[in-house]
PDB file of N, CA and C in Angstrom:
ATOM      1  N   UNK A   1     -79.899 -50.566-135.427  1.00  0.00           N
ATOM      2  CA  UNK A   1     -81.189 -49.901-135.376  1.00  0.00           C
ATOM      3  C   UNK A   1     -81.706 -49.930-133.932  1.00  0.00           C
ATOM      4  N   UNK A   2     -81.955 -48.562-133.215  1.00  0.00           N
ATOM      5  CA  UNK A   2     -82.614 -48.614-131.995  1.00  0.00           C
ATOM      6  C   UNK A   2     -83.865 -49.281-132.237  1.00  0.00           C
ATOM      7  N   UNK A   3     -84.076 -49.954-130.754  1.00  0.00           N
ATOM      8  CA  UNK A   3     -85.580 -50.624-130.483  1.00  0.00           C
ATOM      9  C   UNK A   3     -86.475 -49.611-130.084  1.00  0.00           C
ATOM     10  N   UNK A   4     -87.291 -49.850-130.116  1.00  0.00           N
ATOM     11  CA  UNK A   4     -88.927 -49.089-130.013  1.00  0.00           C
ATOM     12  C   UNK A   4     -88.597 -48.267-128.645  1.00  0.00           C
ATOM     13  N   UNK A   5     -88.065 -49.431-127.643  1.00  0.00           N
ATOM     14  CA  UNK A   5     -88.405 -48.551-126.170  1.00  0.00           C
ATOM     15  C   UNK A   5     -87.314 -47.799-126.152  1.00  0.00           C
ATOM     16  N   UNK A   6     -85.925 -47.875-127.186  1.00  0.00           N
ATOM     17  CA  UNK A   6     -84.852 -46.825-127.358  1.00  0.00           C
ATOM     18  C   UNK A   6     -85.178 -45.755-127.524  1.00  0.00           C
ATOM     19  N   UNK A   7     -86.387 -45.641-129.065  1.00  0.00           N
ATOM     20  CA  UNK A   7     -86.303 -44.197-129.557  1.00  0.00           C
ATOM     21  C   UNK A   7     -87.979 -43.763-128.799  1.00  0.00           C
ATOM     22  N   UNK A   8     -88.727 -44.386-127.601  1.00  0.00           N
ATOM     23  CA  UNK A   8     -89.499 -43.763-127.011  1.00  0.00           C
ATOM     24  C   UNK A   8     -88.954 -43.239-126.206  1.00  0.00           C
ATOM     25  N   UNK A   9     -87.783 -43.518-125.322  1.00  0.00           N
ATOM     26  CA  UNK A   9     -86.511 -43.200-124.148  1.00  0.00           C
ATOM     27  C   UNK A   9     -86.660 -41.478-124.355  1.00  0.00           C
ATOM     28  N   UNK A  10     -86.154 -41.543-125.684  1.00  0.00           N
ATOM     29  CA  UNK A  10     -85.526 -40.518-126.636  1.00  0.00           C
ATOM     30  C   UNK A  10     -86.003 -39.288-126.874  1.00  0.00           C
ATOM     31  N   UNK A  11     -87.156 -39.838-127.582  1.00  0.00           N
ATOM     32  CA  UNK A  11     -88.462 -39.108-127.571  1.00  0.00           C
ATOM     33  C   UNK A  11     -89.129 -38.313-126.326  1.00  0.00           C
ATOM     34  N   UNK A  12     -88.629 -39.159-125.186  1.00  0.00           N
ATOM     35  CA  UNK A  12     -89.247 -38.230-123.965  1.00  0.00           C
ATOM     36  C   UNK A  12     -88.501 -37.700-123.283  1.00  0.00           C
ATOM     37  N   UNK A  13     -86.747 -37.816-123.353  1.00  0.00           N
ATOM     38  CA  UNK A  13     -85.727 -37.208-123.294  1.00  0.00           C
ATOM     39  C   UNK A  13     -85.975 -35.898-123.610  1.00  0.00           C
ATOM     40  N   UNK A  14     -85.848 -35.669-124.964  1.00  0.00           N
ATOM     41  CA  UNK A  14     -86.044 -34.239-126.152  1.00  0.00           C
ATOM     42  C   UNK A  14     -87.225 -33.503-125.152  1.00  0.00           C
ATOM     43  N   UNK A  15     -88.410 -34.060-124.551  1.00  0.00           N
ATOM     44  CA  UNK A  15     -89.722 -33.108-124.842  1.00  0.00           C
ATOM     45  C   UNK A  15     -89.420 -32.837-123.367  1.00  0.00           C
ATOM     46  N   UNK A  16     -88.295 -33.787-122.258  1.00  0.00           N
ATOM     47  CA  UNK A  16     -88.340 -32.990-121.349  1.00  0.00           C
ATOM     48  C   UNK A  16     -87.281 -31.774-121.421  1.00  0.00           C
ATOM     49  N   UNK A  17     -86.255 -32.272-122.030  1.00  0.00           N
ATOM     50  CA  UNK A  17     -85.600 -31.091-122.818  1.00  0.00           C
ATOM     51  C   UNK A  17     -85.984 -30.053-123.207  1.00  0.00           C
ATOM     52  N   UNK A  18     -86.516 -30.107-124.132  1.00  0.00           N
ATOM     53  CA  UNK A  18     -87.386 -28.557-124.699  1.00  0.00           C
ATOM     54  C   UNK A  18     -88.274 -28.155-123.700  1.00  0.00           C
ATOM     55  N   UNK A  19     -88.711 -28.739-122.383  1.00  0.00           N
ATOM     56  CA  UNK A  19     -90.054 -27.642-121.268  1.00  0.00           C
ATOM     57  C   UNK A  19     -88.684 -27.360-120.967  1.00  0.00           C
ATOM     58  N   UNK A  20     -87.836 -27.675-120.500  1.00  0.00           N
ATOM     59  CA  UNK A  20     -86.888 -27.269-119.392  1.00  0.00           C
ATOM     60  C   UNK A  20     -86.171 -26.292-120.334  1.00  0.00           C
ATOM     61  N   UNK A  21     -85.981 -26.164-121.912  1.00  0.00           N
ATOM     62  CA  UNK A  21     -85.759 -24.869-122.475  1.00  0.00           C
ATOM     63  C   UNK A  21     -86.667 -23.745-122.333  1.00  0.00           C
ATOM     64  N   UNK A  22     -88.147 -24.287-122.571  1.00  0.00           N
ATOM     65  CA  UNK A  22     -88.921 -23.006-122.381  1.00  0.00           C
ATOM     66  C   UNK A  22     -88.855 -22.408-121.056  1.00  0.00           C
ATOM     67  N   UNK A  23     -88.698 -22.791-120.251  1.00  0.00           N
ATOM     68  CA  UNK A  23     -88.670 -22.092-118.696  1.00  0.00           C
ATOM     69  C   UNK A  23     -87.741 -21.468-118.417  1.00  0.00           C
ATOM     70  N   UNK A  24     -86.610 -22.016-119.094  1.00  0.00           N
ATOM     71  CA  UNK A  24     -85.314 -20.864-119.039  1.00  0.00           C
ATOM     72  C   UNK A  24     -85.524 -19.791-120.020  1.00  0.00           C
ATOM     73  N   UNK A  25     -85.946 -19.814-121.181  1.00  0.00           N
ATOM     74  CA  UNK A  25     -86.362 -18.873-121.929  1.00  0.00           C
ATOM     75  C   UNK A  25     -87.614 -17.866-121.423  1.00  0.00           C
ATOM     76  N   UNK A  26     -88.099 -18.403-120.732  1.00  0.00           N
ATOM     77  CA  UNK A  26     -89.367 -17.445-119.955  1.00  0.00           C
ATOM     78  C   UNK A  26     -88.913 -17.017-118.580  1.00  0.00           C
ATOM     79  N   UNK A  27     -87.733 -17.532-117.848  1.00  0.00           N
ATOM     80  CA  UNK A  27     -87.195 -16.856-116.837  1.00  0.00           C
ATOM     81  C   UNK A  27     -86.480 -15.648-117.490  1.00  0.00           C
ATOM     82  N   UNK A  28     -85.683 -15.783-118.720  1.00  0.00           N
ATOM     83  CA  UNK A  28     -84.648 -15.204-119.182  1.00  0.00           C
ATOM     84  C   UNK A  28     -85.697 -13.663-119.610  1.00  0.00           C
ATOM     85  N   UNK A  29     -86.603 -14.139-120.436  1.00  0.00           N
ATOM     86  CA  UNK A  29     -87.600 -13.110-121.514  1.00  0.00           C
ATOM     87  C   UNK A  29     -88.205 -11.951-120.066  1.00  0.00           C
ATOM     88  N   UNK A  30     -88.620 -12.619-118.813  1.00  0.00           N
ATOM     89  CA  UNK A  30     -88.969 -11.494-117.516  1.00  0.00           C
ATOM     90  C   UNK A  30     -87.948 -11.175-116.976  1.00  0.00           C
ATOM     91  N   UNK A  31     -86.606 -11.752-116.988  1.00  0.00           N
ATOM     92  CA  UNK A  31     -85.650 -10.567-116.613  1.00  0.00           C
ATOM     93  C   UNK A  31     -85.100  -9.631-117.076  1.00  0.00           C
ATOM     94  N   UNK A  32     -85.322 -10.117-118.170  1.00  0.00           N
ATOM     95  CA  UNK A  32     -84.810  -8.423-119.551  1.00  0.00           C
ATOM     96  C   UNK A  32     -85.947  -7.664-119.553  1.00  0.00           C
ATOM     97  N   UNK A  33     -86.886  -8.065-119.311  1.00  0.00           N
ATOM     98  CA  UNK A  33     -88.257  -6.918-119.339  1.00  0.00           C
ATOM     99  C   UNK A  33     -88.062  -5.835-118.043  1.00  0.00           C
ATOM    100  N   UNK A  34     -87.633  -6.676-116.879  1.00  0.00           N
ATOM    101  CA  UNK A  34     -87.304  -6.136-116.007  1.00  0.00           C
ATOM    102  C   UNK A  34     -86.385  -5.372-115.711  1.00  0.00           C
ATOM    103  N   UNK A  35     -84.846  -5.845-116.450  1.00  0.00           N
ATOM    104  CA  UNK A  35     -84.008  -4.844-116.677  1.00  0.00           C
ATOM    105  C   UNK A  35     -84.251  -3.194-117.326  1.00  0.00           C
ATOM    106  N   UNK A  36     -85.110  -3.964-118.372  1.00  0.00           N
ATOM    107  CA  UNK A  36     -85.265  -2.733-119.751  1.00  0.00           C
ATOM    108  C   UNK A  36     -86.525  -1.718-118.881  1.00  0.00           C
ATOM    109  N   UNK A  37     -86.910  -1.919-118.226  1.00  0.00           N
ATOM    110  CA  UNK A  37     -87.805  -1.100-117.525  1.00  0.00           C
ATOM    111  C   UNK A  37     -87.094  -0.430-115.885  1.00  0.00           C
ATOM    112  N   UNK A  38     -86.358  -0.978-115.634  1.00  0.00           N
ATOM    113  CA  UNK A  38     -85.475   0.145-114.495  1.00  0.00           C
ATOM    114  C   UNK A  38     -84.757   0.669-115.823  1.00  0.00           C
ATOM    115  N   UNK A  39     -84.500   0.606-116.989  1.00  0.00           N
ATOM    116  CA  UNK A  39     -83.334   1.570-117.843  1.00  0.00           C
ATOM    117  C   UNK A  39     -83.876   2.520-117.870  1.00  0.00           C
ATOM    118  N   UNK A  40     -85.755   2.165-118.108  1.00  0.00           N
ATOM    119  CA  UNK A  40     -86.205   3.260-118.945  1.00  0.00           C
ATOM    120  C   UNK A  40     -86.683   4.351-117.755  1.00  0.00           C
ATOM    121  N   UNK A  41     -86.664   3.785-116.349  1.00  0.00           N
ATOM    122  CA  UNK A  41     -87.163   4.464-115.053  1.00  0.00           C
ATOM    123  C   UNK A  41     -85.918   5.758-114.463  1.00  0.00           C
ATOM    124  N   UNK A  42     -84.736   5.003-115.131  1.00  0.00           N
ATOM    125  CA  UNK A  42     -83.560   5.819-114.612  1.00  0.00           C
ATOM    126  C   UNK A  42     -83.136   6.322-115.660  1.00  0.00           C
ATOM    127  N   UNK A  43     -83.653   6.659-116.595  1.00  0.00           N
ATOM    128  CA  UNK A  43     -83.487   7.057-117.862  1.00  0.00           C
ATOM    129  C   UNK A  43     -83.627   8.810-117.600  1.00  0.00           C
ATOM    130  N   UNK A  44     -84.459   9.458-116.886  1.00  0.00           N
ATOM    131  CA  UNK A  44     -84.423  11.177-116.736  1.00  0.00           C
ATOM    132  C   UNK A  44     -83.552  11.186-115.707  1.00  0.00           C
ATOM    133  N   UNK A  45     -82.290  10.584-114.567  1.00  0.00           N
ATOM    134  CA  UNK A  45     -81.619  10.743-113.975  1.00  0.00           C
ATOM    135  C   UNK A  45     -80.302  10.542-114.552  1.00  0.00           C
ATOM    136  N   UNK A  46     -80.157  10.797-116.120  1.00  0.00           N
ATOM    137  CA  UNK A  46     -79.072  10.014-116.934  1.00  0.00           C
ATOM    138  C   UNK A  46     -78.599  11.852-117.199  1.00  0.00           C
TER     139      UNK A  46
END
């Protein structure tokens, strides 16, 4: 059985884990916006 200061370790492991997911997910979510909007800009030169 982990000790207390194991599964607090743990616990703050995960939550820096998951910001450092959301930021890649919010870098990722403005570069497809960005893509999908030069598609739609070069879209009457198609």
């Amino acid at each position: 059985m982990p000790s207390t200061r194991e599964i607090r370790q743990r616990i703050r492991s995960v939550k820096n884990i998951a910001k450092t997911t959301k930021a890649l997910q919010m870098v990722a979510s403005s570069k497809m916006r960005r893509s999908q909007q030069r598609v739609e800009q070069a879209r009457p030169y198609a």
